[in-house]
C-alpha atoms as a PDB file:
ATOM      1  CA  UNK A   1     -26.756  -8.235 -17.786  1.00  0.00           C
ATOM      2  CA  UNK A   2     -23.275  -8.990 -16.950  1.00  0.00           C
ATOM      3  CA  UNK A   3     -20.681  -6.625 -15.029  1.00  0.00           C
ATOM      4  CA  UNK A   4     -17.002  -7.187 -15.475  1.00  0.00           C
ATOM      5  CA  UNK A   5     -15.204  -5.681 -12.427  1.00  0.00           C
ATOM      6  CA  UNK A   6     -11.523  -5.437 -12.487  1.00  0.00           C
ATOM      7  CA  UNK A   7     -10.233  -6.699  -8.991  1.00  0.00           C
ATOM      8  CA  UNK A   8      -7.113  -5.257  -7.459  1.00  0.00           C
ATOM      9  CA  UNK A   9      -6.775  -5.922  -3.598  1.00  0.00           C
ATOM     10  CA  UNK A  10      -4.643  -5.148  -0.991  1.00  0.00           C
ATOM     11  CA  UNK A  11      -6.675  -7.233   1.286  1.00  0.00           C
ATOM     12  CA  UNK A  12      -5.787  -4.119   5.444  1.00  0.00           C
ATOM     13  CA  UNK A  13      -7.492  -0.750   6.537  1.00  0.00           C
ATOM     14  CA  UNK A  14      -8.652   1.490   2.678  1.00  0.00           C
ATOM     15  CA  UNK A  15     -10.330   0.814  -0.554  1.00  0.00           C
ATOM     16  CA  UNK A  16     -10.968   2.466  -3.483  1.00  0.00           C
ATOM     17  CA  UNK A  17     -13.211   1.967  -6.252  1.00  0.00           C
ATOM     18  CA  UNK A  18     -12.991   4.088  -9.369  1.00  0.00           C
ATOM     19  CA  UNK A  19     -14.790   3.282 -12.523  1.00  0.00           C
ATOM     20  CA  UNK A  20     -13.715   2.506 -15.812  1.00  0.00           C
ATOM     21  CA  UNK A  21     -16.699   3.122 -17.727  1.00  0.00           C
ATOM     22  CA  UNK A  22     -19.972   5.126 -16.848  1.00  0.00           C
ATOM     23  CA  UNK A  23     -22.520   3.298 -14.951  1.00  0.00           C
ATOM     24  CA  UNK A  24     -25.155   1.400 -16.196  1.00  0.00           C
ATOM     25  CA  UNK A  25     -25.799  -2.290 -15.731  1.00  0.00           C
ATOM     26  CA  UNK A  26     -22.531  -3.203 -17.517  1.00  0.00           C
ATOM     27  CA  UNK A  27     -19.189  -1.628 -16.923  1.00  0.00           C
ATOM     28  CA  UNK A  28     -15.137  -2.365 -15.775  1.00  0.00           C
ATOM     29  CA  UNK A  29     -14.221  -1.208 -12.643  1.00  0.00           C
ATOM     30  CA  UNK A  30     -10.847  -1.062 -10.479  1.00  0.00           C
ATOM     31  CA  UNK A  31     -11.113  -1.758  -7.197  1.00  0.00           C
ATOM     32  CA  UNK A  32      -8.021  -1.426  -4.428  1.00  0.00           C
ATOM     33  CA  UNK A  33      -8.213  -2.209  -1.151  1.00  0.00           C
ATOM     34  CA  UNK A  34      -5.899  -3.148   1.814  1.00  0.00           C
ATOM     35  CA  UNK A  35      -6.650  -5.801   4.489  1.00  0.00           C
ATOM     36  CA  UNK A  36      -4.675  -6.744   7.232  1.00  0.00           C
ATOM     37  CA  UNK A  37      -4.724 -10.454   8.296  1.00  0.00           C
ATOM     38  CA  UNK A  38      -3.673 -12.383  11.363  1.00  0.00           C
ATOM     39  CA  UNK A  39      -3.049 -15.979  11.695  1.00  0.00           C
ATOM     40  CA  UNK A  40      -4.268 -18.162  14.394  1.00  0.00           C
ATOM     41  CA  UNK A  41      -4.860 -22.098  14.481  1.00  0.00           C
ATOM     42  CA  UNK A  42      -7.654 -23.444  12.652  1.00  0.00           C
ATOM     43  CA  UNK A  43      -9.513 -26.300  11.709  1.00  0.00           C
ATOM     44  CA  UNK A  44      -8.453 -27.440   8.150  1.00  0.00           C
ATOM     45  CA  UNK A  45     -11.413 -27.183   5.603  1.00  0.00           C
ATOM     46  CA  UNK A  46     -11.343 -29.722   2.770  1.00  0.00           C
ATOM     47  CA  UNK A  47      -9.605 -32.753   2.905  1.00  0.00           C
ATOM     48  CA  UNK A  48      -5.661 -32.100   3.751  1.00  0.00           C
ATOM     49  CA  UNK A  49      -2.980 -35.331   4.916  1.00  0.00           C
ATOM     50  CA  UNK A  50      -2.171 -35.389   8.682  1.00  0.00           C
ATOM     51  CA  UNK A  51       0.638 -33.560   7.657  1.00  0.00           C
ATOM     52  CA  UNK A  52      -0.821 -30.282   7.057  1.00  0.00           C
ATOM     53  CA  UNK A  53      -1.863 -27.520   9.141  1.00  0.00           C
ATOM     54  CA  UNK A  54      -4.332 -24.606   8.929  1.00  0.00           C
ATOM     55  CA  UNK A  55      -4.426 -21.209   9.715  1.00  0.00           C
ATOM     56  CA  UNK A  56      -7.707 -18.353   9.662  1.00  0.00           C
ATOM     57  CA  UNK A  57      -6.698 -15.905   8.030  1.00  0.00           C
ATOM     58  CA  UNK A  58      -9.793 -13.305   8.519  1.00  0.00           C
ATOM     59  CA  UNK A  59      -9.375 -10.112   7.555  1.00  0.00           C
ATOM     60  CA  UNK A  60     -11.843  -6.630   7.657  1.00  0.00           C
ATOM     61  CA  UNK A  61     -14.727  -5.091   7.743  1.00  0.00           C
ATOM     62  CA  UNK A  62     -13.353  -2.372   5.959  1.00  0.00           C
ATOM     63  CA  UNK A  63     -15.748   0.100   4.193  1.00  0.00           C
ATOM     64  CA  UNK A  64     -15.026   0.111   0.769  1.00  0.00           C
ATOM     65  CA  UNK A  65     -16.297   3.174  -1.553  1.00  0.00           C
ATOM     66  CA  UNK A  66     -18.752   2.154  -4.090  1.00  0.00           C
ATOM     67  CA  UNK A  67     -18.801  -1.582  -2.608  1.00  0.00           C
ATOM     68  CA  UNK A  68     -19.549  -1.499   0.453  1.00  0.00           C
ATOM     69  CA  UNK A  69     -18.402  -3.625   4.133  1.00  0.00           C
ATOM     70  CA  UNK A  70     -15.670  -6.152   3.225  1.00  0.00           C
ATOM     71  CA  UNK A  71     -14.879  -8.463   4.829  1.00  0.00           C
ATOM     72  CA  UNK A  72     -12.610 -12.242   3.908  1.00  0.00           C
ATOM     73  CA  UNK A  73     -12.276 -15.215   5.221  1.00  0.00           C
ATOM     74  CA  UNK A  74      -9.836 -18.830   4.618  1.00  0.00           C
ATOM     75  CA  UNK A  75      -8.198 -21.131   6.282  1.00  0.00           C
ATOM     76  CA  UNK A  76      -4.275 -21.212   4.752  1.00  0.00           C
ATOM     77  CA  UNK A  77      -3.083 -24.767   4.871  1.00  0.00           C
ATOM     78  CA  UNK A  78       0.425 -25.408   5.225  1.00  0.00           C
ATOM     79  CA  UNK A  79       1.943 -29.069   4.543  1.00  0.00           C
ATOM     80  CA  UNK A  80       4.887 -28.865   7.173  1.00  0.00           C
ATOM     81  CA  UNK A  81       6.321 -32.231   6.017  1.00  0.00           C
ATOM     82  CA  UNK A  82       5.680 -32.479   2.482  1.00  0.00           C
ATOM     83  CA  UNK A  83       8.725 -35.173   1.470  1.00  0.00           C
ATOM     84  CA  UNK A  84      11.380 -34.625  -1.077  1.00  0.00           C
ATOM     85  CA  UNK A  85      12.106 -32.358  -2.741  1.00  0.00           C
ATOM     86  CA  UNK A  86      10.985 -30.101  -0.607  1.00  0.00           C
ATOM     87  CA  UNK A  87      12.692 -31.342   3.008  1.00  0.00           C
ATOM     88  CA  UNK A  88      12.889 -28.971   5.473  1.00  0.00           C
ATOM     89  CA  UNK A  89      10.588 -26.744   3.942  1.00  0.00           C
ATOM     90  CA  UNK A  90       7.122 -26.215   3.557  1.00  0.00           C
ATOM     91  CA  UNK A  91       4.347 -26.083   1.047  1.00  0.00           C
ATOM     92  CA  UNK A  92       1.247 -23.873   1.138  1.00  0.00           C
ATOM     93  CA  UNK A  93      -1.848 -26.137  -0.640  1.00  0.00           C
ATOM     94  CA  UNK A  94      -5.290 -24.984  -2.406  1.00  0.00           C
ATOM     95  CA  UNK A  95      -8.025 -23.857  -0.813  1.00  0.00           C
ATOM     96  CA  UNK A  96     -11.135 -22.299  -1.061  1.00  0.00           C
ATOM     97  CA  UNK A  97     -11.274 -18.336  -0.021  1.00  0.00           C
ATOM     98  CA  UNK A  98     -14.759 -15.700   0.658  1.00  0.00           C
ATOM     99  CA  UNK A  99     -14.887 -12.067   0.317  1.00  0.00           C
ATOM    100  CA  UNK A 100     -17.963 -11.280   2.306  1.00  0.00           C
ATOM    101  CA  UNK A 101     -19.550  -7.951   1.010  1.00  0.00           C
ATOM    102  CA  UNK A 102     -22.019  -6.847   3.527  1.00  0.00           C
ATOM    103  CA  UNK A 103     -25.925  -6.818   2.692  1.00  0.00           C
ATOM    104  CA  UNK A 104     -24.863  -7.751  -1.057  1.00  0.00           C
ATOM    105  CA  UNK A 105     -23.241 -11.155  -0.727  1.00  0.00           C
ATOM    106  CA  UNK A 106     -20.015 -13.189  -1.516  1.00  0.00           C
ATOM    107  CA  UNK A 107     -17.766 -13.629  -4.001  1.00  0.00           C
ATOM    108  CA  UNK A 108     -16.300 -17.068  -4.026  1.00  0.00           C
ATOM    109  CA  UNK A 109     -12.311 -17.568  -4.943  1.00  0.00           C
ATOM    110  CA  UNK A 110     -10.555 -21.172  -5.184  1.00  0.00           C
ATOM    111  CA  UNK A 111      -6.707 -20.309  -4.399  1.00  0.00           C
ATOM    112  CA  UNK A 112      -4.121 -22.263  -6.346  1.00  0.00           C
ATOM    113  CA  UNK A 113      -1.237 -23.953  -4.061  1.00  0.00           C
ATOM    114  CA  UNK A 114       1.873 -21.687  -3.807  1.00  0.00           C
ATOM    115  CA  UNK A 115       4.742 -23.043  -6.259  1.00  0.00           C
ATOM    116  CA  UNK A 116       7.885 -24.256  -5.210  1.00  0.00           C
ATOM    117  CA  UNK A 117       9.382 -24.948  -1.887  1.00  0.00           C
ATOM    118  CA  UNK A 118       8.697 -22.342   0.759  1.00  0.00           C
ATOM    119  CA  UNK A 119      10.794 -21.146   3.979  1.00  0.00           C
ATOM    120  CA  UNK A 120      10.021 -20.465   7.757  1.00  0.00           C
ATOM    121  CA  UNK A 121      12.322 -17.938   9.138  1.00  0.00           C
ATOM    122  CA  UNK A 122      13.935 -15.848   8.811  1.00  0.00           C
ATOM    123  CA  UNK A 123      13.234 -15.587   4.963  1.00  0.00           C
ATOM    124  CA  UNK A 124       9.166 -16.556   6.207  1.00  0.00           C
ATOM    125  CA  UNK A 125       8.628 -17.408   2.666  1.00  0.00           C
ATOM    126  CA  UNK A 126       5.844 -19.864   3.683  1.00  0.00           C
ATOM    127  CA  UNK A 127       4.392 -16.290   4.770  1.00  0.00           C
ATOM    128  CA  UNK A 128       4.452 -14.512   1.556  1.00  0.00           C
ATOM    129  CA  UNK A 129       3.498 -16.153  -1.475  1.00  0.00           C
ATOM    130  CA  UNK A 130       1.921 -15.584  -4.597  1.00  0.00           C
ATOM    131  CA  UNK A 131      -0.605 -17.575  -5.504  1.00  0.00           C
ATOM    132  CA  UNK A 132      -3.138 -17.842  -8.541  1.00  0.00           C
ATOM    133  CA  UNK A 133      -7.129 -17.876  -8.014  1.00  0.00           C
ATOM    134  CA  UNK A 134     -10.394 -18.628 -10.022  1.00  0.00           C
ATOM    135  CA  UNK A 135     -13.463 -16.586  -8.572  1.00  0.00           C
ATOM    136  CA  UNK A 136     -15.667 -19.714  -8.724  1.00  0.00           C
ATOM    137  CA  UNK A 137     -19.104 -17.810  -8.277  1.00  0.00           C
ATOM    138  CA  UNK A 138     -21.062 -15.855  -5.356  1.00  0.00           C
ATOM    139  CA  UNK A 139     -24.375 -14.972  -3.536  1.00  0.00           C
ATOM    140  CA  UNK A 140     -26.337 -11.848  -3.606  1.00  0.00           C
ATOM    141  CA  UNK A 141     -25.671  -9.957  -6.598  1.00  0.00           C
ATOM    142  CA  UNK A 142     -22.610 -11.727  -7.273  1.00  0.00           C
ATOM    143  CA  UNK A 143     -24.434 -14.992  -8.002  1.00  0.00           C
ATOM    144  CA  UNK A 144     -23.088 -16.430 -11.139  1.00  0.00           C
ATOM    145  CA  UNK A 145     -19.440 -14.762 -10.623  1.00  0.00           C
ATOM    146  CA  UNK A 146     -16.412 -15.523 -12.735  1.00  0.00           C
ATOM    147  CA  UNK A 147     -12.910 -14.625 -13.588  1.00  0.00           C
ATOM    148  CA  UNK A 148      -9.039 -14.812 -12.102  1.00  0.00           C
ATOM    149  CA  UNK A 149      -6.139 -13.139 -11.011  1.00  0.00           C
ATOM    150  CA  UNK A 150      -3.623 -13.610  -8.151  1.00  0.00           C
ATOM    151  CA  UNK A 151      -2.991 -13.006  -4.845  1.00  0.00           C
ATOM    152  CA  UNK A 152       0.005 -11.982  -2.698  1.00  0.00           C
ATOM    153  CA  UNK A 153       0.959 -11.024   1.073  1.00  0.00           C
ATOM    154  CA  UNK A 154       3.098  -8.332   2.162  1.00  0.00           C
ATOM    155  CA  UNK A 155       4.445  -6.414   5.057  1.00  0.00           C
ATOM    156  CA  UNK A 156       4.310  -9.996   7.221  1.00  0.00           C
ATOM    157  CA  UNK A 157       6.118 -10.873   9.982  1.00  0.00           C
ATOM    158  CA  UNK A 158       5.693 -13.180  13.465  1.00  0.00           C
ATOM    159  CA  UNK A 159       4.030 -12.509  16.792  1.00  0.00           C
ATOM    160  CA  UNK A 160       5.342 -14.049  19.919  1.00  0.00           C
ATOM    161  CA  UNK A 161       2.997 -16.753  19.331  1.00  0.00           C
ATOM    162  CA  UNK A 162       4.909 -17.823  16.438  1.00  0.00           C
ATOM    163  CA  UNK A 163       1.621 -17.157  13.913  1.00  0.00           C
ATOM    164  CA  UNK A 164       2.078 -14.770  11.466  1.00  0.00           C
ATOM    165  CA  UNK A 165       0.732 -11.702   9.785  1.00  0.00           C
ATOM    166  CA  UNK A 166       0.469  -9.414   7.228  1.00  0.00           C
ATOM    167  CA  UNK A 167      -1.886  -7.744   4.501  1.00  0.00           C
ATOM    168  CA  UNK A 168      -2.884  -9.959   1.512  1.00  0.00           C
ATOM    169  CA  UNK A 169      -2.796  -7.898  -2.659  1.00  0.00           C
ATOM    170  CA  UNK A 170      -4.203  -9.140  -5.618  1.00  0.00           C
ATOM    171  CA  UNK A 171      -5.302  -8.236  -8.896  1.00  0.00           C
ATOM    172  CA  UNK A 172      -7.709 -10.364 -11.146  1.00  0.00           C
ATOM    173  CA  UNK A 173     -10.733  -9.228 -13.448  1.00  0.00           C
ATOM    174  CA  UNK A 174     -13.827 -10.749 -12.689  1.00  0.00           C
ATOM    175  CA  UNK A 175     -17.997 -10.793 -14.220  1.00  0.00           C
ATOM    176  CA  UNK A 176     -20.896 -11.286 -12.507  1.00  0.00           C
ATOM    177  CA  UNK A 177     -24.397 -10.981 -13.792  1.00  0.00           C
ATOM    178  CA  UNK A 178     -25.706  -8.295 -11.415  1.00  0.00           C
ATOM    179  CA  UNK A 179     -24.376  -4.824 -10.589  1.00  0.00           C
ATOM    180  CA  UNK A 180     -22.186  -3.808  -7.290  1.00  0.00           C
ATOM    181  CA  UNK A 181     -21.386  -0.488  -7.399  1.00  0.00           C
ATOM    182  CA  UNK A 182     -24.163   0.895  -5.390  1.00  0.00           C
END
């Protein structure tokens, strides 16, 4: 049986998860949560020019009502030199993105690039954008996931290290065949 699960996230320290419609095997739920991240240096995963650089961007466990653990994981690649028309600025490319629920599985999200040309500071643009994504499937019960939505980052800023931070928000509507709310 399939579970559609409405999925609002404020990927830093609560979450919420309220249902829509009375349990069973099937239902709509709303989920919010917040998740702080913190960039540091990473290997790039995929295939990226020499012109791009990556950043983890892990964020949790937080304990999530009705879910469970939470934690997510991605490496945000940045194209520092990406060539007219976008000299000077920056570009933040696709990339694949896991929200680890613990002793349940993962729900797997492939993250659009961010449109348009993006800013370093002080505007940090490059820090903050929305972006698109397609939850491409899972593990565990979420095996066989689907859906969209979009993504954001707010309350950001810089460490003396240069990296940045910030909590990620998003809102999508996803199915997968197995229930979660336990």
């Amino acid at each position: 049986m399939k579970r559609t699960v409405v999925f609002s996230a404020a990927l830093a320290a609560g979450i919420t998860l309220v249902p829509f419609a009375a349990g069973g095997a099937a239902g709509t739920f709303s989920v919010h949560a917040e998740m702080r991240w913190q960039g540091t240096a990473s290997q790039c995963v995929g295939s990226y020019p020499a012109s791009v650089t990556c950043y983890s961007h892990p964020g949790g466990p937080v304990a999530v009502p009705g879910l469970g653990v939470v934690s997510q994981s991605y490496s945000y690649p940045v194209d520092t030199n990406p060539g007219p028309p976008c000299s000077g600025g920056f570009q933040v490319l696709p990339y694949p993105a896991r929200l680890a629920v613990s002793g349940k599985g993962e729900i797997f999200l492939a993250v659009r690039a961010a449109e348009g040309c993006l800013q370093g500071p002080p505007s940090d643009t490059v820090l903050s954008p929305t972006q698109t994504f397609t939850v491409t499937g899972g593990s565990g019960v979420y095996a066989g996931a689907s859906g969209s939505g979009a993504v954001g980052r707010t309350r950001i800023g810089r460490l003396s290290s240069g990296h940045g931070y910030g909590q990620m928000s998003g809102r999508g509507r996803w199915s997968s065949p197995a229930s979660s709310s336990t």
